[in-house]
Protein backbone atom coordinates (compact mmCIF):
# COMPACT_ATOMS: atom_id res chain seq x y z
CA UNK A 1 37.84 11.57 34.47
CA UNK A 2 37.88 12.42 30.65
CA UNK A 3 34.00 11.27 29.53
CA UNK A 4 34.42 9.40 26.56
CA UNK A 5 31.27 8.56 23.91
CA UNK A 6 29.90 5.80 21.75
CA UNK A 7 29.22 6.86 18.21
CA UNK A 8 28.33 4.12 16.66
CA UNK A 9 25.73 3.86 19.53
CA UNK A 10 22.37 5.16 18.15
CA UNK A 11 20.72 7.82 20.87
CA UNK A 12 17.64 6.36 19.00
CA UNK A 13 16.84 3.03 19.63
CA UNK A 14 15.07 -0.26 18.24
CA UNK A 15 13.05 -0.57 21.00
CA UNK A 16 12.20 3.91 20.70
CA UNK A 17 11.30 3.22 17.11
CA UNK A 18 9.02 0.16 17.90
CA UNK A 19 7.06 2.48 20.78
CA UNK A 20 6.50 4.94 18.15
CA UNK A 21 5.40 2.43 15.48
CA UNK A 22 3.02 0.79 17.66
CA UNK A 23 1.96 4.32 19.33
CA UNK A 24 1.60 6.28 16.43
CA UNK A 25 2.26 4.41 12.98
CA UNK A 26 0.30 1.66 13.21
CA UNK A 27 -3.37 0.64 13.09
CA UNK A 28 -4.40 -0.33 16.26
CA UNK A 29 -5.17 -4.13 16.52
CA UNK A 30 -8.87 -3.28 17.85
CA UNK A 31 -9.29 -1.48 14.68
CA UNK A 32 -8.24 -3.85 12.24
CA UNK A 33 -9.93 -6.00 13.65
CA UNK A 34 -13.40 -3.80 13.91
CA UNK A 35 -12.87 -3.36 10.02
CA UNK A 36 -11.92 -6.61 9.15
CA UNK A 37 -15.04 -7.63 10.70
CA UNK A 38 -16.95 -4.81 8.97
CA UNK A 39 -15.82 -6.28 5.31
CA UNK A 40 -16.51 -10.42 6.41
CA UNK A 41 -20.29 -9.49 7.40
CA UNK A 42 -20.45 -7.42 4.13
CA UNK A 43 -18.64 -10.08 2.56
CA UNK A 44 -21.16 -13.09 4.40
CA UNK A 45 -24.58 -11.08 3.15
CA UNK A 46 -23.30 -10.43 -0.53
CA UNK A 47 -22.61 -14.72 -0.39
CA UNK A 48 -26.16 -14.81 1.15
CA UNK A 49 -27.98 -12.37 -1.79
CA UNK A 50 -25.46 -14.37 -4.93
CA UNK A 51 -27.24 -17.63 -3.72
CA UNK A 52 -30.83 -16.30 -3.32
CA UNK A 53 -30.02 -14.47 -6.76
CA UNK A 54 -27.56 -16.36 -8.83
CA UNK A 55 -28.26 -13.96 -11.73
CA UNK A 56 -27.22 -10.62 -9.95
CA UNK A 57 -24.04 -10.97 -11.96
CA UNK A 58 -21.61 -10.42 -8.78
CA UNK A 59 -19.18 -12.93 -7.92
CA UNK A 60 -16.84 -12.01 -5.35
CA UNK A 61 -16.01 -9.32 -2.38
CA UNK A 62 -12.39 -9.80 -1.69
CA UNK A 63 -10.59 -7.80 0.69
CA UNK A 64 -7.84 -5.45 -0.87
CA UNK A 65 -5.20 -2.97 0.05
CA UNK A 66 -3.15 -1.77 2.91
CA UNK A 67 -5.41 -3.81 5.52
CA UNK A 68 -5.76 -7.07 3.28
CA UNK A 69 -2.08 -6.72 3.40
CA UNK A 70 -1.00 -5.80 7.07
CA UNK A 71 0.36 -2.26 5.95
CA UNK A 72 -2.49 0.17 7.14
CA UNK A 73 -1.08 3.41 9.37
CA UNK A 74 -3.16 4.42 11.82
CA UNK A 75 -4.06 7.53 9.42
CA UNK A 76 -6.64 4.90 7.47
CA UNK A 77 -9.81 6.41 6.39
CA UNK A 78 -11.22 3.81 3.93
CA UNK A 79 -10.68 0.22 3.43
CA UNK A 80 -10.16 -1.33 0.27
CA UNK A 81 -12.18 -4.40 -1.35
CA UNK A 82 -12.33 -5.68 -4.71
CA UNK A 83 -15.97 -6.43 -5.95
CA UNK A 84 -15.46 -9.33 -8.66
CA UNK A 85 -18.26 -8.87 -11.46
CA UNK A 86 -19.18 -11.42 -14.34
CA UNK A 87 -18.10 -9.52 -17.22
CA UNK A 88 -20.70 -11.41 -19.75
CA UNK A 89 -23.80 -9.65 -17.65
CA UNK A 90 -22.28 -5.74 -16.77
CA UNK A 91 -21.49 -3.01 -18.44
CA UNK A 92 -17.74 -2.49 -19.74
CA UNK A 93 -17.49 1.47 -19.90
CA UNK A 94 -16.63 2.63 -16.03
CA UNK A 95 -19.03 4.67 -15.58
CA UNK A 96 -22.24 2.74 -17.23
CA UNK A 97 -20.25 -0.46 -14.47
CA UNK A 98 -20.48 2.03 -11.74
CA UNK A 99 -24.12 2.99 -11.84
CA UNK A 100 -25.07 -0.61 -12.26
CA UNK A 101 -22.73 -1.56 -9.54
CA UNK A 102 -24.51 1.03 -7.19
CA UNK A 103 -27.68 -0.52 -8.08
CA UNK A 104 -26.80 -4.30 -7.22
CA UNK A 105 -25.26 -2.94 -4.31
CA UNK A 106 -28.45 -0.94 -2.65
CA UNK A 107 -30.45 -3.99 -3.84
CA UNK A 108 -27.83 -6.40 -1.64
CA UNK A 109 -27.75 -4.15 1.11
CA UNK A 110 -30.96 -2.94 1.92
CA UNK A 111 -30.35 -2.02 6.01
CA UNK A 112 -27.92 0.52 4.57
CA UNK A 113 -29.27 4.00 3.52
CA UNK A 114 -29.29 4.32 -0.55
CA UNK A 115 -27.00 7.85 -0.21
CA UNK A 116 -24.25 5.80 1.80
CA UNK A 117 -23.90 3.78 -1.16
CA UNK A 118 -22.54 6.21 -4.37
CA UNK A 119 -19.82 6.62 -6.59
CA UNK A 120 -16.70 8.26 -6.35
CA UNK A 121 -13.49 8.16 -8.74
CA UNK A 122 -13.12 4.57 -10.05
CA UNK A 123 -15.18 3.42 -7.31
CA UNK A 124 -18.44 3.05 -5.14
CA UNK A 125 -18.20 4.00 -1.73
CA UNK A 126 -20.22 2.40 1.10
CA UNK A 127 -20.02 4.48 4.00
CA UNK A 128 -20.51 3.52 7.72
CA UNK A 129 -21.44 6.14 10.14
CA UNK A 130 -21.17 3.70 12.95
CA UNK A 131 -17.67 3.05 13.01
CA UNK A 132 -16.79 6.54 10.79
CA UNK A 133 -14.82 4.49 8.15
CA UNK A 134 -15.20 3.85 4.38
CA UNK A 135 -15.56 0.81 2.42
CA UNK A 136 -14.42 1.60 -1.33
CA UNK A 137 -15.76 -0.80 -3.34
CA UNK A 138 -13.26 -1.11 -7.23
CA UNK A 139 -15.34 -3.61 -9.40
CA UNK A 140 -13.32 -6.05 -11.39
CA UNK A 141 -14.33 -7.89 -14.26
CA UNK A 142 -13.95 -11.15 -14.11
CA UNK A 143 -14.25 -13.97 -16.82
CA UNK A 144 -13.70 -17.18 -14.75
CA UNK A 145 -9.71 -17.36 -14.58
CA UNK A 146 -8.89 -19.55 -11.89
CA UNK A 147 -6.33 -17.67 -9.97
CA UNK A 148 -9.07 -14.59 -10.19
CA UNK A 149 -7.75 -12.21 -12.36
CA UNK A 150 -9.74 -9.75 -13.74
CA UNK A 151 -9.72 -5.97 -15.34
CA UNK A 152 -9.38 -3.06 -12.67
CA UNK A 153 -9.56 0.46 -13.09
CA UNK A 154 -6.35 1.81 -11.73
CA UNK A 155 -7.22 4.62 -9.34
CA UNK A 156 -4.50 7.16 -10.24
CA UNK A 157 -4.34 6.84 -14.29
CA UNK A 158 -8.22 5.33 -14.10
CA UNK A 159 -6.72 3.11 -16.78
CA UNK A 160 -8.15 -0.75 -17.16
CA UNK A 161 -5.63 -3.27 -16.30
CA UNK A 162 -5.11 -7.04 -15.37
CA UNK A 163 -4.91 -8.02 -11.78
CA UNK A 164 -5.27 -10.73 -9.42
CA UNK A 165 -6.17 -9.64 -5.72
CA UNK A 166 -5.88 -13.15 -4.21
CA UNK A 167 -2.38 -13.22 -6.26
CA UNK A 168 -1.01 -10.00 -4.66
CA UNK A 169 -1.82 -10.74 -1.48
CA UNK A 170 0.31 -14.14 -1.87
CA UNK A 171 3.04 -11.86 -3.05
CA UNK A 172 3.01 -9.95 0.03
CA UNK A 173 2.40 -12.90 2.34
CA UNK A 174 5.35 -14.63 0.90
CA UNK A 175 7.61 -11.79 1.85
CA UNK A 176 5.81 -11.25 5.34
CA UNK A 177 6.70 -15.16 5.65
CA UNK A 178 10.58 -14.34 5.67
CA UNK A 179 10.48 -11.92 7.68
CA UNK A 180 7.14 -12.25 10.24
CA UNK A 181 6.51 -8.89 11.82
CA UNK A 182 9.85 -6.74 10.44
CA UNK A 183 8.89 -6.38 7.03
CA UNK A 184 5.61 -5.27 7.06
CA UNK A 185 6.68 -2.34 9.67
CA UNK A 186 9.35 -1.03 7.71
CA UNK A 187 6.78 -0.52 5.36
CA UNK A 188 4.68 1.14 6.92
CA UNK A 189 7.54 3.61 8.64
CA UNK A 190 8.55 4.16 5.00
CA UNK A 191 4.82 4.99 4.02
CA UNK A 192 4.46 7.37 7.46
CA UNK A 193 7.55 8.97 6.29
CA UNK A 194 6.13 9.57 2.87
CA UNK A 195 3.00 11.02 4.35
CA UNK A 196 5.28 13.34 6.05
CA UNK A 197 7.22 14.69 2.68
CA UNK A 198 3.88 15.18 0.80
CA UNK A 199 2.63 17.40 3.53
CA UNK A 200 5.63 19.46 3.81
CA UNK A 201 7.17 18.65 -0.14
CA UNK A 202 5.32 20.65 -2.53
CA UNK A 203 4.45 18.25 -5.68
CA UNK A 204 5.98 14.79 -3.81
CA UNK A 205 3.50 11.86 -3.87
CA UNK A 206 4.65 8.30 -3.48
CA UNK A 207 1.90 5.28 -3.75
CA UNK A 208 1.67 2.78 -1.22
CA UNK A 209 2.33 0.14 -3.49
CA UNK A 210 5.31 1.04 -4.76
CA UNK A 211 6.79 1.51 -1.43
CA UNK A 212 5.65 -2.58 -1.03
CA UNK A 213 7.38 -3.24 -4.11
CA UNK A 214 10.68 -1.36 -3.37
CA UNK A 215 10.51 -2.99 0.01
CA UNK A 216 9.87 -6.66 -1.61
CA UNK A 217 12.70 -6.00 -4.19
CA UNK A 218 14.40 -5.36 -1.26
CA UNK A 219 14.03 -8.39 0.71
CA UNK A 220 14.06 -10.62 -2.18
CA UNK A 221 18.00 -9.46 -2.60
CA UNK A 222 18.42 -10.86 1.08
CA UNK A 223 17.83 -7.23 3.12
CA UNK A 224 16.66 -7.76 6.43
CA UNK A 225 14.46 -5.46 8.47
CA UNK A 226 15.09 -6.42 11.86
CA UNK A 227 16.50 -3.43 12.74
CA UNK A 228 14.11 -0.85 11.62
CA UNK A 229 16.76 1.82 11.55
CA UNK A 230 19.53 0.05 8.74
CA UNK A 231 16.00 -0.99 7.41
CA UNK A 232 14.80 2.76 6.44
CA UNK A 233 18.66 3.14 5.47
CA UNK A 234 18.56 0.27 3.26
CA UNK A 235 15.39 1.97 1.10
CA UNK A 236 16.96 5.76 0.98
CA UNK A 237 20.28 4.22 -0.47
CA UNK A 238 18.63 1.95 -2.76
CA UNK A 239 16.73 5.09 -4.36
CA UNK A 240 20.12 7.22 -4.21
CA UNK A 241 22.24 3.75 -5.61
CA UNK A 242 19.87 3.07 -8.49
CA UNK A 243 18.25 7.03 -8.98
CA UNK A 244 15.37 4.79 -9.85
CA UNK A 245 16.38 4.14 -12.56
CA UNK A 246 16.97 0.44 -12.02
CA UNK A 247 14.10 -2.00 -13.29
CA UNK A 248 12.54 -4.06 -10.67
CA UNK A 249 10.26 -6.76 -11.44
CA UNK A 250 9.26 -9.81 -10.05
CA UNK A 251 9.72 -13.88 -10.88
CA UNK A 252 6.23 -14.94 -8.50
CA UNK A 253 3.41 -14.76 -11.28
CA UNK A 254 5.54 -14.93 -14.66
CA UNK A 255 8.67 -15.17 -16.66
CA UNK A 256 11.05 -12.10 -17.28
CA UNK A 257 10.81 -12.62 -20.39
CA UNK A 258 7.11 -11.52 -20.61
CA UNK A 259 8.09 -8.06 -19.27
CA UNK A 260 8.30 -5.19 -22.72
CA UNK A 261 11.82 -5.71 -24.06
CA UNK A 262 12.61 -1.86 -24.25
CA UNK A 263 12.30 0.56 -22.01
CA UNK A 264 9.20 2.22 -21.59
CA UNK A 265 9.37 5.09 -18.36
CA UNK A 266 10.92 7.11 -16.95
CA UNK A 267 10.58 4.50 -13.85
CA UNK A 268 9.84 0.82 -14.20
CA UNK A 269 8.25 -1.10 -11.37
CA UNK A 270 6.48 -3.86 -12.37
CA UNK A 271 3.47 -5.12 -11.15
CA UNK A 272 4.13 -8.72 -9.96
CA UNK A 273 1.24 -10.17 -11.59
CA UNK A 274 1.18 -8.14 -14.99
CA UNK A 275 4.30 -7.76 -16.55
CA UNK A 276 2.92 -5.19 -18.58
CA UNK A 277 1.29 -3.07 -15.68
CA UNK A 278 4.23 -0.51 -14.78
CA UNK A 279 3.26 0.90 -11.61
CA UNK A 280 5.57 3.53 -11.34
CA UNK A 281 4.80 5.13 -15.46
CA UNK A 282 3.12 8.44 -13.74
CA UNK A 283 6.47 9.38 -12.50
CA UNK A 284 7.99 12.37 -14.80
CA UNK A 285 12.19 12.58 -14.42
CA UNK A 286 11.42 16.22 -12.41
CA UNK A 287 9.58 13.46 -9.77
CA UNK A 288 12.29 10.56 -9.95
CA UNK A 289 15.48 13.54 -9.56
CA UNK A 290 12.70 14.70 -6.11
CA UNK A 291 12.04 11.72 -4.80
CA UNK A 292 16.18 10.91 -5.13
CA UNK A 293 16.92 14.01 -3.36
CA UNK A 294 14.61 13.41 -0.58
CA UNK A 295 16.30 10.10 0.25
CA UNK A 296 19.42 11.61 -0.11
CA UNK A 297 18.09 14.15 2.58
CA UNK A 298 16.71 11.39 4.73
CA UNK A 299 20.49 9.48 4.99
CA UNK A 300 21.78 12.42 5.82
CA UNK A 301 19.59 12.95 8.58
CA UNK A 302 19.47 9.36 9.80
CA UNK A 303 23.42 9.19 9.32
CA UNK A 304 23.50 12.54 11.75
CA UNK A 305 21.16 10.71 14.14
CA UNK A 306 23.49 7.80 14.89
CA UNK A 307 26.28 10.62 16.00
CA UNK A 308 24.51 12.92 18.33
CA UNK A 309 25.47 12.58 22.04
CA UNK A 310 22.08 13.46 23.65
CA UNK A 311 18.79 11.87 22.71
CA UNK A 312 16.99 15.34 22.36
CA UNK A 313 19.35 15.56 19.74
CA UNK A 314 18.76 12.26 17.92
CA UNK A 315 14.69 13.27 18.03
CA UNK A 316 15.20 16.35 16.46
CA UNK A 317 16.76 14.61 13.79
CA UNK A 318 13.85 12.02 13.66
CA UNK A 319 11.26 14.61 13.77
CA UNK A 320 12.48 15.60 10.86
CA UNK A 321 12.02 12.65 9.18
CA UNK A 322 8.36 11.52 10.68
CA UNK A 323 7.13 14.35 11.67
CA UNK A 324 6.71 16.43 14.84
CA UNK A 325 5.07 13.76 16.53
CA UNK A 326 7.89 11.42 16.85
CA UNK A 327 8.92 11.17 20.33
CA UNK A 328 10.79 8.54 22.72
């Protein structure tokens, strides 16, 4: 008898790709849990020290980031937070904020030793040797807006910018809403995948945020993610459709017409709560024309996956997208 094969049958499966999210992509449940605990006690003494000392001139701790949002690998090392400052009682220059910021924060946090508590880049680091993880600490001044935006130092450009942490993570809560569970992980396969072409792609960087925003563009145009697969394939073709050169912006926090009338990058992602915050302005043409040929790479290698006839195959193929530790 003549054996006869499937090829629209993936060797690769959803239920293979959720083991290896949960196994290897993800942050373990215990752990986000360990250092979203870690933040709310930091969080509960800092509201203790603002009432005993209402002129400290600190006004918030808000958790930030990858674990604020549900989008942490399991490769986390630090964990974001936002320290909201009164801008009418610190310093504006960076680093004059981030001395006095060290200061308020040793004085607020006695039990921790003074050296775990320094500066580093844009921001002051509090570091735990208990549970080996990082809290970085990005002070934000704030002058009283209701929906708490405030001036940030952007880590990459360390340029001062408009945000809203409470107003991002709506952004992203809106879109996990949709979609509970699915879009979140296709994020964070597309971010483990990133990590992945940095180590072995000499000059390739992607930010975790605009990997979110890609993603929320994404859903917002009706993609689903359910199948995590067509999900992945549904972000490489959008980067080889548009060659990023499509702008994407967002309707949540303002008007399209507040966004600059003219071009003004290479690549324009817009942050969805400043219309005139591009996130994506570092990105020279030589990285656009990269990061297009890597996803053109990826379908290729994903469309290959869904044809091979054994699963060895099919992992070899995934390997080569997330790494050598892929395996079903």
């Amino acid at each position: 008898m003549t054996e006869t094969f499937d090829f629209l049958t993936s060797e690769v499966t959803q239920a293979d790709l959720v083991a290896f999210a949960n196994d290897r992509v993800n942050l373990k449940q215990e752990y986000v849990q360990r250092y979203r605990d870690q933040v709310s006690n930091l969080r509960n003494r800092l509201e203790t020290y603002i009432a005993e000392h209402p002129d400290i001139g600190l006004a918030k701790l808000q958790m930030s980031g990858s674990l604020a949002k549900g989008t942490a690998l399991s490769t986390i090392n630090d964990v974001d937070v936002a320290m909201y400052v009164k801008s009418d009682g610190a310093p504006s220059e960076l680093d004059k904020l981030l001395q006095w910021l060290v200061g308020r924060l040793r004085n607020t946090f006695p039990q921790i030793s003074p050296e775990n508590i320094y500066v580093d880049g844009p921001c002051v680091v509090i570091s735990f040797s208990g549970t080996g993880i990082d809290v970085e600490v990005a002070p934000i001044l704030y002058e009283g807006d209701k929906d708490w935006r405030g001036y940030l130092w952007d880590r990459t450009s360390h340029k001062k910018i408009l945000t809203s942490i409470p107003l991002h993570l709506d952004f992203i809560r809106n879109r996990k809403e949709k979609q509970p569970t699915h879009f979140a992980q296709v994020i964070r396969l597309v971010k483990w995948w990133a990590r992945q072409r940095e180590e072995d792609t000499q000059g390739f960087t992607m930010r975790s945020f605009l990997a979110e925003l890609i993603m929320a563009k994404l859903s917002d145009n009706g993609v689903q993610f359910d199948d995590y697969l067509t999900g992945l394939e549904n972000f490489f073709v959008y980067i080889q459709r548009t060659g990023l050169k499509e702008r994407i912006s967002f309707s949540d926090n303002y008007s399209s017409t507040a966004l600059p009338k003219q071009r003004i990058s290479v690549v324009e992602i817009f942050d969805p709560v400043n219309p005139q915050n591009n996130v994506a302005e570092n990105i020279t043409d030589a990285a656009r024309l990269q990061f297009v040929e890597l996803a053109d790479k990826a379908l290729d290698t994903l469309g290959y996956a869904r044809t091979c006839q054994t699963k060895g195959e099919a992992v070899e193929c995934w390997q080569e997208l997330m790494g050598s530790t892929f395996n079903v």
